[in-house]
C-alpha atoms as a PDB file:
ATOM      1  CA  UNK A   1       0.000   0.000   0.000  1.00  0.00           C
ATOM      2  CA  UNK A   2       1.372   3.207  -0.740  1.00  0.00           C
ATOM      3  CA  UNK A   3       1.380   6.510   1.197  1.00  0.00           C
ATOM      4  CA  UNK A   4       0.449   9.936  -0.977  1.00  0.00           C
ATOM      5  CA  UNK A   5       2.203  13.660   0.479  1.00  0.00           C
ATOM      6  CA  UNK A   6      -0.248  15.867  -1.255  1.00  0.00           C
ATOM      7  CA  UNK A   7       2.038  17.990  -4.173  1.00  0.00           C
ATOM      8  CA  UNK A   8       4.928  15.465  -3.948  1.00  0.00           C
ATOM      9  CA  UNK A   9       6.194  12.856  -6.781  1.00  0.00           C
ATOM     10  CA  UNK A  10       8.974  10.548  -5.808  1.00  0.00           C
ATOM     11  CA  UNK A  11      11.128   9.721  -9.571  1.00  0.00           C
ATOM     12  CA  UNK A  12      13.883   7.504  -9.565  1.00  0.00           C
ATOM     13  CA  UNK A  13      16.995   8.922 -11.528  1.00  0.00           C
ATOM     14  CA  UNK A  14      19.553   6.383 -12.351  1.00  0.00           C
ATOM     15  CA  UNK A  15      22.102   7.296 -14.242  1.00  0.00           C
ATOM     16  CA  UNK A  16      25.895   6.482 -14.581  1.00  0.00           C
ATOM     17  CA  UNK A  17      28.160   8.919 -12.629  1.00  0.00           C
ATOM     18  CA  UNK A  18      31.907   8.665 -12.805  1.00  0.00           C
ATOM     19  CA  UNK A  19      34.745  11.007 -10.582  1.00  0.00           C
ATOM     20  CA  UNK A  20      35.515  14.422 -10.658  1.00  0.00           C
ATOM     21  CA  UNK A  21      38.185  15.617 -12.845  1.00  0.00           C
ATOM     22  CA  UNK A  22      37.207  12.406 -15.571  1.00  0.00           C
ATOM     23  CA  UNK A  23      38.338  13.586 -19.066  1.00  0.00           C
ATOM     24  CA  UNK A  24      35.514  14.978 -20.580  1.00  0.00           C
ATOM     25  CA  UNK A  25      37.102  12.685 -23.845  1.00  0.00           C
ATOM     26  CA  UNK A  26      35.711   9.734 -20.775  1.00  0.00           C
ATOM     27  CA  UNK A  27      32.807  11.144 -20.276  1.00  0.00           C
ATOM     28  CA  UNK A  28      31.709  11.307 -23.957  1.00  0.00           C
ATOM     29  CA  UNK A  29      32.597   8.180 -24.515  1.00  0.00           C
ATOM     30  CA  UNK A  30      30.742   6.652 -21.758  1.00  0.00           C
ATOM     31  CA  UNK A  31      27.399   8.137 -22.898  1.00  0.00           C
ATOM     32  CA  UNK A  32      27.980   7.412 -26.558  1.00  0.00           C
ATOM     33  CA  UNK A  33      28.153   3.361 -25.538  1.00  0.00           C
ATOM     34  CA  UNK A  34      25.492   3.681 -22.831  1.00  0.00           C
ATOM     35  CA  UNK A  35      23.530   5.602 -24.946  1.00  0.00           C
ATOM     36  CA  UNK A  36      24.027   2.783 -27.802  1.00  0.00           C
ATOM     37  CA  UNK A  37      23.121   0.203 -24.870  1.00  0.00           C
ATOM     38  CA  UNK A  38      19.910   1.929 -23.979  1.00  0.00           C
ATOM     39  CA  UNK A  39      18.588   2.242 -27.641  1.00  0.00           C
ATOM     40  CA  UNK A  40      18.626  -1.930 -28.138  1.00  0.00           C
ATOM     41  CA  UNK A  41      15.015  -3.397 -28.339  1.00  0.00           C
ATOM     42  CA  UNK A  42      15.669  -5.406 -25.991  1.00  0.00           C
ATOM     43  CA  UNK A  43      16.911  -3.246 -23.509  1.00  0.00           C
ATOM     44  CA  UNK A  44      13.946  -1.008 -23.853  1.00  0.00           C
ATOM     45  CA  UNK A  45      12.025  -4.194 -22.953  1.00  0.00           C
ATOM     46  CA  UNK A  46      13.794  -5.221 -20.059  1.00  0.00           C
ATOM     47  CA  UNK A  47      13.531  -1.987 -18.683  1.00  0.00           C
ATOM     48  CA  UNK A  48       9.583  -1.561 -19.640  1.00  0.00           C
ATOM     49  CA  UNK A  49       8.860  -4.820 -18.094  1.00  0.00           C
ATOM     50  CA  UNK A  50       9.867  -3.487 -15.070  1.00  0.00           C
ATOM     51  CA  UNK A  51       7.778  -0.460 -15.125  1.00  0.00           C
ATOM     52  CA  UNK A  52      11.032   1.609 -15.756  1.00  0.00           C
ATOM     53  CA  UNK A  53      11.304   4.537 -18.869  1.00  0.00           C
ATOM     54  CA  UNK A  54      14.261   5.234 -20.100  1.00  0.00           C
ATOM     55  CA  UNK A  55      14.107   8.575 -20.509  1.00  0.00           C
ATOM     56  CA  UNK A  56      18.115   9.597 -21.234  1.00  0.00           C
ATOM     57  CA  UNK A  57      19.947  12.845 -21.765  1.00  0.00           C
ATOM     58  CA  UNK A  58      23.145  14.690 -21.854  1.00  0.00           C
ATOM     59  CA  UNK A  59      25.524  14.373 -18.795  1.00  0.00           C
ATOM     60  CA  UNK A  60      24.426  17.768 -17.817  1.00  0.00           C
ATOM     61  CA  UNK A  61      20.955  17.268 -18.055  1.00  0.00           C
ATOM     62  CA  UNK A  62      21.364  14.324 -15.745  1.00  0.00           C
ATOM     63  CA  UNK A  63      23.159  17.031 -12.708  1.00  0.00           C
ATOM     64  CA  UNK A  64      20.537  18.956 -14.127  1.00  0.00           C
ATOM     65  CA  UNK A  65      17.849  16.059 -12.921  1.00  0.00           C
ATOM     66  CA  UNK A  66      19.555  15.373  -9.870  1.00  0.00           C
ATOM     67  CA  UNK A  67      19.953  19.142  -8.394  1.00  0.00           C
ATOM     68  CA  UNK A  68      16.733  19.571  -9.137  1.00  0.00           C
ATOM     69  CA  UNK A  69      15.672  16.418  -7.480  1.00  0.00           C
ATOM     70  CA  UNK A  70      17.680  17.182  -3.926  1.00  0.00           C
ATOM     71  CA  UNK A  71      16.013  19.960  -3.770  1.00  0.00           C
ATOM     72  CA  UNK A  72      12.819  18.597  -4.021  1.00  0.00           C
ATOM     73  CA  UNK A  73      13.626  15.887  -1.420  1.00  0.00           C
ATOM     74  CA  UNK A  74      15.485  18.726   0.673  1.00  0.00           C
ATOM     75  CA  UNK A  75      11.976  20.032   1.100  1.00  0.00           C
ATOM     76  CA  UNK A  76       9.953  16.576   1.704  1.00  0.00           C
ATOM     77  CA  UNK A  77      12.317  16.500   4.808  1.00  0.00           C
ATOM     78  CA  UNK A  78      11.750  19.377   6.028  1.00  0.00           C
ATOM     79  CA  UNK A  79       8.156  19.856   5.742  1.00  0.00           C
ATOM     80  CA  UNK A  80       7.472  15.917   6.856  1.00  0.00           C
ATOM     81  CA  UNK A  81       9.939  17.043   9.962  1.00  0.00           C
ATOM     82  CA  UNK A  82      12.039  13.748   8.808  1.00  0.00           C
ATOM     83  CA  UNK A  83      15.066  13.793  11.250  1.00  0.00           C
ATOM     84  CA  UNK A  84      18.799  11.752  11.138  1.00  0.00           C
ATOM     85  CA  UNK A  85      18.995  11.080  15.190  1.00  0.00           C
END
């Protein structure tokens, strides 16, 4: 059973992060093959079947998506009164 927080949506961002300082040469290459990965039928399938979209993006969209997201879950906490003691 699921619990609804009027005006909130939890989304589940999964993406493929690597270190600071990673060549951007790296970087491009990593989302050329993942990207390639994520565009095979059967991939798509796998990932439907689960109940998953894959939506991709650029590397920056993705900090784009995440910022954006701890923000969002920055408030939750706060207005739910969630605390870490």
């Amino acid at each position: 059973m699921a619990a609804a927080l009027p005006g909130y949506e939890a989304v589940a961002i999964i993406g493929l992060f690597a270190q600071t300082g990673t060549p951007a040469t790296i970087i491009s290459l990593l989302h050329r093959e993942l990207v390639r990965a994520m565009i095979k039928t059967e991939v798509q399938e796998r990932f439907a079947s689960a109940g998953s979209e894959i939506v991709g993006g650029t590397p920056a969209e993705l900090a784009v998506a995440v910022k954006a997201d701890m923000g969002r879950m920055g408030k939750l906490i706060k207005d739910v009164g969630i605390r870490g003691d």
